[in-house]
C-alpha atoms as a PDB file:
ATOM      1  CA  UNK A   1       7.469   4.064  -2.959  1.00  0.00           C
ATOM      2  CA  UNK A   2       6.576   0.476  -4.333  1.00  0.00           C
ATOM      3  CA  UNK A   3       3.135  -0.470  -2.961  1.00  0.00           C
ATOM      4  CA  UNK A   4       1.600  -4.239  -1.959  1.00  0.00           C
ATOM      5  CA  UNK A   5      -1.012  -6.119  -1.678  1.00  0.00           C
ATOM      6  CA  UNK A   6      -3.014  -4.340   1.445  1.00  0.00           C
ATOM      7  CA  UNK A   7      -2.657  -0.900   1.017  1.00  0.00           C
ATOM      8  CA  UNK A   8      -5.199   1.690   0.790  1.00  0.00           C
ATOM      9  CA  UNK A   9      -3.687   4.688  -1.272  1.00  0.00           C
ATOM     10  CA  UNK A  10      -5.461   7.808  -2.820  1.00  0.00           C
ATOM     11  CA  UNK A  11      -6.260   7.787  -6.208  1.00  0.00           C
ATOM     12  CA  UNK A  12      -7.575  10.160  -8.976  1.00  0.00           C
ATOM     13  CA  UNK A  13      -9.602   7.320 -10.245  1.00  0.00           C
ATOM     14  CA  UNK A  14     -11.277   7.651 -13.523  1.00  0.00           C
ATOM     15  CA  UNK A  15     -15.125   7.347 -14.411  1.00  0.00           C
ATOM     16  CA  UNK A  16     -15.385   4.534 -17.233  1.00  0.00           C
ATOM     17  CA  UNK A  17     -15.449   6.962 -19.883  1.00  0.00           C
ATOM     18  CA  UNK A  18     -12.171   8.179 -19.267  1.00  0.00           C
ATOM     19  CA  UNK A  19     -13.594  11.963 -19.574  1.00  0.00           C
ATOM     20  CA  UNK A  20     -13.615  12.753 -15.393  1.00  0.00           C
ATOM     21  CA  UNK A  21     -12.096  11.608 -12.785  1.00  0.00           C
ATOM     22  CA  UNK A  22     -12.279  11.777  -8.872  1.00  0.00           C
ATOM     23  CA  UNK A  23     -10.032  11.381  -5.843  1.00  0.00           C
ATOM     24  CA  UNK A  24     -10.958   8.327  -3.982  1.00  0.00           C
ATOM     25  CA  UNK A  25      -9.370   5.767  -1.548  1.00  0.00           C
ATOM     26  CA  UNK A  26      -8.389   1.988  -3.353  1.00  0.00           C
ATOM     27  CA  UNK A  27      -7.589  -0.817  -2.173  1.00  0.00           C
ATOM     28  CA  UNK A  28      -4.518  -2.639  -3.347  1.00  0.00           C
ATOM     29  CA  UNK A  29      -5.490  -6.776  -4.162  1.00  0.00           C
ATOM     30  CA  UNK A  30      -2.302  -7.390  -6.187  1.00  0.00           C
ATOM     31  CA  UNK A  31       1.608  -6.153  -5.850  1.00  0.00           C
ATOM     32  CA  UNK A  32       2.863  -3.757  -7.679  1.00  0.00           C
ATOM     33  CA  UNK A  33       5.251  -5.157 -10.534  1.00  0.00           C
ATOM     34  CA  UNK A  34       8.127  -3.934 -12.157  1.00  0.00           C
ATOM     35  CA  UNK A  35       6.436  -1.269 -14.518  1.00  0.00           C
ATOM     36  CA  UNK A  36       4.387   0.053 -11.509  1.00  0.00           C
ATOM     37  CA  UNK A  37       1.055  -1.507 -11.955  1.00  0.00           C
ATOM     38  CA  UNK A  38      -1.215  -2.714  -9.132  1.00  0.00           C
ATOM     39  CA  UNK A  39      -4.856  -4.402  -8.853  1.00  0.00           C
ATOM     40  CA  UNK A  40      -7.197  -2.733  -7.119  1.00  0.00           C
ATOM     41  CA  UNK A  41     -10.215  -2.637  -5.617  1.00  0.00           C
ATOM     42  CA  UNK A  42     -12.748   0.713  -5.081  1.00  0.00           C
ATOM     43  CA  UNK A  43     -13.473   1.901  -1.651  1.00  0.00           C
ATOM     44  CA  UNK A  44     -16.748   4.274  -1.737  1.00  0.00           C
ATOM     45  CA  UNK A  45     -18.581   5.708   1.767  1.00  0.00           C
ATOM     46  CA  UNK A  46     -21.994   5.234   0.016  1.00  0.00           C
ATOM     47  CA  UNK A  47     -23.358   2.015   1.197  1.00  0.00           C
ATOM     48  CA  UNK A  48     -25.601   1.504  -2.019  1.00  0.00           C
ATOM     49  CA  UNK A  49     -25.582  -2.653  -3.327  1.00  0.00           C
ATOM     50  CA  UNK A  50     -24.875  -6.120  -2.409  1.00  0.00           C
ATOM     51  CA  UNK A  51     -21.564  -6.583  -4.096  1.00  0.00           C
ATOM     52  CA  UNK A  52     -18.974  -4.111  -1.131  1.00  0.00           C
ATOM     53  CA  UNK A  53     -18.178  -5.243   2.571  1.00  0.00           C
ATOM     54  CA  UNK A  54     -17.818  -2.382   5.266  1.00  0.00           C
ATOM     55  CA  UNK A  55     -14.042  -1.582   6.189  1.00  0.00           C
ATOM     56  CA  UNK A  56     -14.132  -0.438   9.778  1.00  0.00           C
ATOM     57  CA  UNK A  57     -11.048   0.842  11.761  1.00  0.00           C
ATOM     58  CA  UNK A  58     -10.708  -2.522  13.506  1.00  0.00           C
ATOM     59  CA  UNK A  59      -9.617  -4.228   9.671  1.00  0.00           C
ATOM     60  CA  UNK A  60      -7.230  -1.675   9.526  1.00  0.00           C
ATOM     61  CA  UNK A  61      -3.064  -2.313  10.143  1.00  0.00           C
ATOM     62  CA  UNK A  62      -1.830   0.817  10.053  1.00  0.00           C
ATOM     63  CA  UNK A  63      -3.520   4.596   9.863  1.00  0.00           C
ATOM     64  CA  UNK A  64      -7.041   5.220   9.630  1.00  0.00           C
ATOM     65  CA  UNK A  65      -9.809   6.057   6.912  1.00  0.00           C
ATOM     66  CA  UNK A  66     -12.361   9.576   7.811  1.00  0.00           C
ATOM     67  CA  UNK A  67     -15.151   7.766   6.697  1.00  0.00           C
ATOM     68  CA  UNK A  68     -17.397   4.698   7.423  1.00  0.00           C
ATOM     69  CA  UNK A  69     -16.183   3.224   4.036  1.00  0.00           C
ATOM     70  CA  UNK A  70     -16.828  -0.034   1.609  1.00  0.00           C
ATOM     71  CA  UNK A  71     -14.658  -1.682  -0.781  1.00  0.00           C
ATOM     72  CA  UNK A  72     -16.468  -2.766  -4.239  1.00  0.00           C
ATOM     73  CA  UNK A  73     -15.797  -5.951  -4.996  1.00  0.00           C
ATOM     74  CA  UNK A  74     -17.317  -6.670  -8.010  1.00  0.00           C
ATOM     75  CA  UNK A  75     -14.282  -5.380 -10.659  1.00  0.00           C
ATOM     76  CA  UNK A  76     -10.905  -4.685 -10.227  1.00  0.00           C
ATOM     77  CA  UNK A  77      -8.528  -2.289 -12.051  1.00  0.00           C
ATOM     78  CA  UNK A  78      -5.370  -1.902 -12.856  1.00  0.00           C
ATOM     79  CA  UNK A  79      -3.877   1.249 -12.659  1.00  0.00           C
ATOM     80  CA  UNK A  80      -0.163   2.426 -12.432  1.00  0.00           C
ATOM     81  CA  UNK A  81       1.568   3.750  -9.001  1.00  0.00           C
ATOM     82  CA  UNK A  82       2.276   7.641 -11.178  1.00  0.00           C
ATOM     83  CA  UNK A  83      -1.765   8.085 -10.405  1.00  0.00           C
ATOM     84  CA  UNK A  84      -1.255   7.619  -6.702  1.00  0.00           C
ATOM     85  CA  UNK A  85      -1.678  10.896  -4.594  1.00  0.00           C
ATOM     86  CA  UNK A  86      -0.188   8.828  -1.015  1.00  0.00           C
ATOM     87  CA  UNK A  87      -0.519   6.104   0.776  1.00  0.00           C
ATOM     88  CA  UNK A  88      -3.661   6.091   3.387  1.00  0.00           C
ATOM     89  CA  UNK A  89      -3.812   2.669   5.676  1.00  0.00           C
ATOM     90  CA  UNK A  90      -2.956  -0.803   5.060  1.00  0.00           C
ATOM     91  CA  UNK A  91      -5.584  -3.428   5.933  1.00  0.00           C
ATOM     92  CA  UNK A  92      -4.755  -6.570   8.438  1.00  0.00           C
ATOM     93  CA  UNK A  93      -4.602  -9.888   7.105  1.00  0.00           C
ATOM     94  CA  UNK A  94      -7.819 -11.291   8.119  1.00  0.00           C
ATOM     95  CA  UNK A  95     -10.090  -8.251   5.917  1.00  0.00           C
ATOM     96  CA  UNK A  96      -7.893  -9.320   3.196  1.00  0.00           C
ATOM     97  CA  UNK A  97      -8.088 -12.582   3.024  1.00  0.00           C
ATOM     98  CA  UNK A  98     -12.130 -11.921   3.393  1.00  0.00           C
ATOM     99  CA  UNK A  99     -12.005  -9.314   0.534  1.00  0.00           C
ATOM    100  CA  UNK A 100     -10.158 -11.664  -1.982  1.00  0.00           C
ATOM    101  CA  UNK A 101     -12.922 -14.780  -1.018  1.00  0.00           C
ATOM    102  CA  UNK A 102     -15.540 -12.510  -1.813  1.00  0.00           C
ATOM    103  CA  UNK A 103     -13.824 -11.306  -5.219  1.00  0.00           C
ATOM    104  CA  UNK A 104     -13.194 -14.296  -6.052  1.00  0.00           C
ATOM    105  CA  UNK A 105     -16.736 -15.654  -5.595  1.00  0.00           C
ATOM    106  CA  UNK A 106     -18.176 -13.341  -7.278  1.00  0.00           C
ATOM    107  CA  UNK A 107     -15.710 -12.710 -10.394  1.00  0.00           C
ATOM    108  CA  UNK A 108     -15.163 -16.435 -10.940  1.00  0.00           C
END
């Protein structure tokens, strides 16, 4: 499956020590290229700082998330499509264009 910009798929995403990892939800900010890589954005259900907007169903596309959720956007990753468990949702136009204005803001 090649995955796009908009996407919410299910990760194991890594802690930044590379030692542990957990299964979360991401959200896809960049295409995936030729050698399978993506940007992406963490999506957490702890509502905990200043720098993550609430996803509700409503900024959804297509399928749903179980949880009242928030995509972190204060760093992205890159990570390769192997790592991805299956795809979740997809996000409408309008929450992305939101989530890459706030990225951007805050990154640059």
């Amino acid at each position: 499956m090649h995955y796009k910009t908009g996407d919410i798929v299910l990760i194991k995403f890594p802690f930044t020590n590379l030692k542990k990892a957990k299964k979360r939800p991401v959200l896809i900010i960049k295409n995936e290229n030729s050698l399978g890589d993506f940007v992406c954005l963490q999506i957490t259900s702890k509502e905990k700082n200043d720098v993550q907007i609430k996803i509700d169903s409503f900024d959804l596309a297509e399928g749903d998330l179980k949880l009242t959720s928030f995509v972190k956007y204060d760093k992205c990753f890159t990570l390769n499509a192997n790592v991805v468990d299956k795809k979740l949702s997809s996000v409408n136009e309008d929450f992305l264009n939101e989530i890459k204005m706030l990225f951007c803001e805050r990154v640059f």
